[in-house]
N, C-alpha and C. Protein backbone atom coordinates (compact mmCIF):
# COMPACT_ATOMS: atom_id res chain seq x y z
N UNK A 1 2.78 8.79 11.69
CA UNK A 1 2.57 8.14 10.40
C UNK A 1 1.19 8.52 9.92
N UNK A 2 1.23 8.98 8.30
CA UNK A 2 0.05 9.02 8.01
C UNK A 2 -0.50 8.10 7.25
N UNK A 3 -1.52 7.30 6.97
CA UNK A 3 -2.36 6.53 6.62
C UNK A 3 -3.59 6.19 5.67
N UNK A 4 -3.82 6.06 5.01
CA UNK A 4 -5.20 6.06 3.82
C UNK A 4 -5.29 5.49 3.38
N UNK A 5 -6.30 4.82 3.32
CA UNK A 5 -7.15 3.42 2.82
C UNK A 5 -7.86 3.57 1.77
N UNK A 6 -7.13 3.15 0.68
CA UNK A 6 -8.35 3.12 -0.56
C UNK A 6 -8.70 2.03 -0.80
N UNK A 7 -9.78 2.17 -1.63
CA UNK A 7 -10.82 0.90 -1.70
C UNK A 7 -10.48 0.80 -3.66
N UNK A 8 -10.32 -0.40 -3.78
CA UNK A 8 -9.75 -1.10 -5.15
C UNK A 8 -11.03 -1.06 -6.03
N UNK A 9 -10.66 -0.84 -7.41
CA UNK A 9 -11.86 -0.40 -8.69
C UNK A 9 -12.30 -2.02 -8.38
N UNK A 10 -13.56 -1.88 -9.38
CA UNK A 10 -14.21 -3.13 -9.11
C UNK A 10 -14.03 -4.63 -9.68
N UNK A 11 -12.87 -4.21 -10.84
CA UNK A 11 -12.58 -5.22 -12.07
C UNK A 11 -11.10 -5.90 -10.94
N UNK A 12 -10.95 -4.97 -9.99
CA UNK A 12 -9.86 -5.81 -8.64
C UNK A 12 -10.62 -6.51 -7.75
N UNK A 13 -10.92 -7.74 -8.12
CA UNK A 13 -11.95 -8.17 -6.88
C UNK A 13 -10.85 -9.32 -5.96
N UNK A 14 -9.92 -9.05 -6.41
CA UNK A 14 -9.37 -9.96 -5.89
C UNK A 14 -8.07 -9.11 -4.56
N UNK A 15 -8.04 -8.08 -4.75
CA UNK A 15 -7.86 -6.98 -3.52
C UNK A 15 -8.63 -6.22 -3.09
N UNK A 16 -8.67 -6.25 -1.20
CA UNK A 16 -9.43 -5.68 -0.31
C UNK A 16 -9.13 -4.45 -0.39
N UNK A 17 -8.19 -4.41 -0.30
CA UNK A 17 -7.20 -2.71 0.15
C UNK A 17 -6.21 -2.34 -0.27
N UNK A 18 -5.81 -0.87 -0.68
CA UNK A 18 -4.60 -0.19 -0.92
C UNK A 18 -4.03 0.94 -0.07
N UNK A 19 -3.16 0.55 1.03
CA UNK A 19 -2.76 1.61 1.92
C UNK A 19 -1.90 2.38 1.17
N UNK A 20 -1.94 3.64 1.61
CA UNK A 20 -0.61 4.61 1.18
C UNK A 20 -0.76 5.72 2.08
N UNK A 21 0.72 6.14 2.68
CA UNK A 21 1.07 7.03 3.87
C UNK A 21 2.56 7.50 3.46
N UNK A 22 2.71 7.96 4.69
CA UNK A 22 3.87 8.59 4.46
C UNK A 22 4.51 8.49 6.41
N UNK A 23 5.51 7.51 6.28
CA UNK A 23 6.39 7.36 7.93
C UNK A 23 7.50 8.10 8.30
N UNK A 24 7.17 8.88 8.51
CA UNK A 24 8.23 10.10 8.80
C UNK A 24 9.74 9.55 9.59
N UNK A 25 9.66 8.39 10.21
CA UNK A 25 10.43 8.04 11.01
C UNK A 25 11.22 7.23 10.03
N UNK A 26 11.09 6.51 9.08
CA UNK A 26 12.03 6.13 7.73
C UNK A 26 11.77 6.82 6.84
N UNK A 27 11.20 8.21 6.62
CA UNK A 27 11.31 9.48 5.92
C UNK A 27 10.90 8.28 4.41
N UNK A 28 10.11 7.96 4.32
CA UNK A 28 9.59 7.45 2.99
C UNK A 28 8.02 7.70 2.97
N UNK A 29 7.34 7.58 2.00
CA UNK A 29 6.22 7.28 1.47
C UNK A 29 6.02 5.53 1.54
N UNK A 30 5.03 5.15 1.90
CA UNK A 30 4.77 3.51 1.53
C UNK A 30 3.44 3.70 1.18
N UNK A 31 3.60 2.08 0.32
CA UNK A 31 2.33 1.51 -0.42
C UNK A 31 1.90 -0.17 0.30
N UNK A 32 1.13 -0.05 0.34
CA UNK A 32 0.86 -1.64 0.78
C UNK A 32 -0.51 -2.17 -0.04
N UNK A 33 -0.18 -3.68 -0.51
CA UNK A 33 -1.56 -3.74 -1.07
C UNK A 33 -2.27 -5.01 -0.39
N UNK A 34 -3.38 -5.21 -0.29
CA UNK A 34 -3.93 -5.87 0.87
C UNK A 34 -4.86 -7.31 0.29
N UNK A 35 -4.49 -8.76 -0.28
CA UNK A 35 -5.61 -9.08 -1.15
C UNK A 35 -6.85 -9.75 0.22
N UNK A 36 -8.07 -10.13 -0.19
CA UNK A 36 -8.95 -10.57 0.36
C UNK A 36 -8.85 -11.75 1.25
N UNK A 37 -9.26 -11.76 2.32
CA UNK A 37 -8.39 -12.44 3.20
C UNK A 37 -9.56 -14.18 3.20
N UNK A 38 -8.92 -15.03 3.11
CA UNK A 38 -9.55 -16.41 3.29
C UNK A 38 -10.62 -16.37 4.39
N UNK A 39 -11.35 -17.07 4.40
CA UNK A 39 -11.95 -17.22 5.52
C UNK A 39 -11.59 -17.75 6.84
N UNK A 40 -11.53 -16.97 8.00
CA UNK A 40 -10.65 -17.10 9.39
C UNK A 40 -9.47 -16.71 9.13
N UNK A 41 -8.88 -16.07 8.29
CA UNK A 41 -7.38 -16.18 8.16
C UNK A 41 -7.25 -14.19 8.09
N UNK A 42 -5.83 -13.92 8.12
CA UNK A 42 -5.92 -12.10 8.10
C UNK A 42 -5.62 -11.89 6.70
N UNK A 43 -5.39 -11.20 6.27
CA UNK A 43 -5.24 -10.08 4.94
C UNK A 43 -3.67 -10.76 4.30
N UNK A 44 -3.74 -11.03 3.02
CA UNK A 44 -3.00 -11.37 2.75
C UNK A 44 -1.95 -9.63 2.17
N UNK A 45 -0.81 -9.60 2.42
CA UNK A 45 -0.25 -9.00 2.02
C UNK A 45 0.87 -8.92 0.41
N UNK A 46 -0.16 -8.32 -0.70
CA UNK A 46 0.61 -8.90 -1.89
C UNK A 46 1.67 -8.05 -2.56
N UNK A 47 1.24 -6.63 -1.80
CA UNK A 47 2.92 -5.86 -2.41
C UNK A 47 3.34 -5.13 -1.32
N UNK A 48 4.40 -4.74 -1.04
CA UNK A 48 4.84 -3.42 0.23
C UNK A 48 5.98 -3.03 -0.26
N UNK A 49 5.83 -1.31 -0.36
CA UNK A 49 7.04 -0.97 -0.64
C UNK A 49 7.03 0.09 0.36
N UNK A 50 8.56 0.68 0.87
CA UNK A 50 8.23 1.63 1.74
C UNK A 50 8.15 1.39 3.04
N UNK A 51 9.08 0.12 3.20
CA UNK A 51 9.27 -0.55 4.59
C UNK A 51 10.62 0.05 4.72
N UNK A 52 11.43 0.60 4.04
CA UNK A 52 13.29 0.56 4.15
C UNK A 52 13.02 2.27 3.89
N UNK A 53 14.23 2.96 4.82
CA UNK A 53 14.85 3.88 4.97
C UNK A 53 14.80 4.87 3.65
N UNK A 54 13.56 5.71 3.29
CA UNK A 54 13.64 6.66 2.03
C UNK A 54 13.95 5.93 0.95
N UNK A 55 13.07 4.81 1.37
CA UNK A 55 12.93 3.77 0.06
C UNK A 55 11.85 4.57 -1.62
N UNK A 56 11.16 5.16 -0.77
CA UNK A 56 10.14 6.30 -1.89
C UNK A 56 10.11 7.31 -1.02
N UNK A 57 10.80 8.05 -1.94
CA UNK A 57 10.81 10.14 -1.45
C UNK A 57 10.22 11.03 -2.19
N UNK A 58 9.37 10.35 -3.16
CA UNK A 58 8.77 11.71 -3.97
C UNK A 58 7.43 11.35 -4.10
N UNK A 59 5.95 12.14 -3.87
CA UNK A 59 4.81 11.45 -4.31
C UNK A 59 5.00 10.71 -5.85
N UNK A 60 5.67 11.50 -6.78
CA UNK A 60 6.26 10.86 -8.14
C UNK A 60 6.00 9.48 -8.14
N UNK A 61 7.42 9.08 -6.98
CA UNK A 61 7.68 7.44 -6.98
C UNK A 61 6.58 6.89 -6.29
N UNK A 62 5.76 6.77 -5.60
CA UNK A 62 4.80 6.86 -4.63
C UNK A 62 3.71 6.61 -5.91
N UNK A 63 3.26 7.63 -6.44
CA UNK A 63 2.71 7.39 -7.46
C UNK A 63 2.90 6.31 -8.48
N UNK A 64 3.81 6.21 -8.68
CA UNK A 64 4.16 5.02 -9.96
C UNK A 64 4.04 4.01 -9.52
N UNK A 65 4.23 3.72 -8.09
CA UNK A 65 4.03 2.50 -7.15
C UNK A 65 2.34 2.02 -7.35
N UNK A 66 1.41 3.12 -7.40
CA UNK A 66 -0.14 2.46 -7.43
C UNK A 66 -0.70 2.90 -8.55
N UNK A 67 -0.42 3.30 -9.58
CA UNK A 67 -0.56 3.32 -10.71
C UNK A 67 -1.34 1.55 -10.98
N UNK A 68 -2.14 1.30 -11.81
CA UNK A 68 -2.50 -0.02 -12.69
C UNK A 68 -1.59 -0.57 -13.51
């Protein structure tokens, strides 16, 4: 699986993180978006796509997924 962590423009203060990879093993692209996590608590998870079976197959769709 590949992996990359981007870091959210600044007018997003209310998300930590934007993963996007590509899992060869469900042959998709995924997006995950990560908001700021409470204090003591983990990362809230506010979008995921790209958990299901060639759910996104084209950077295209992949793209439109983290688009603003």
């Amino acid at each position: 699986m590949s992996r990359y962590s981007l870091k959210p423009l600044p007018e997003y203060s209310d998300i930590f993180e934007v993963a996007v990879g590509w899992d060869p093993g469900l042959d998709t692209f995924f997006v995950m978006v990560f908001g700021v996590a409470e204090t003591g608590l983990d990362l809230q998870v506010l979008h995921w796509l790209g958990g299901q079976h060639r759910q996104i197959v084209s950077i295209e769709e992949l793209q439109a997924e983290v688009s603003p």
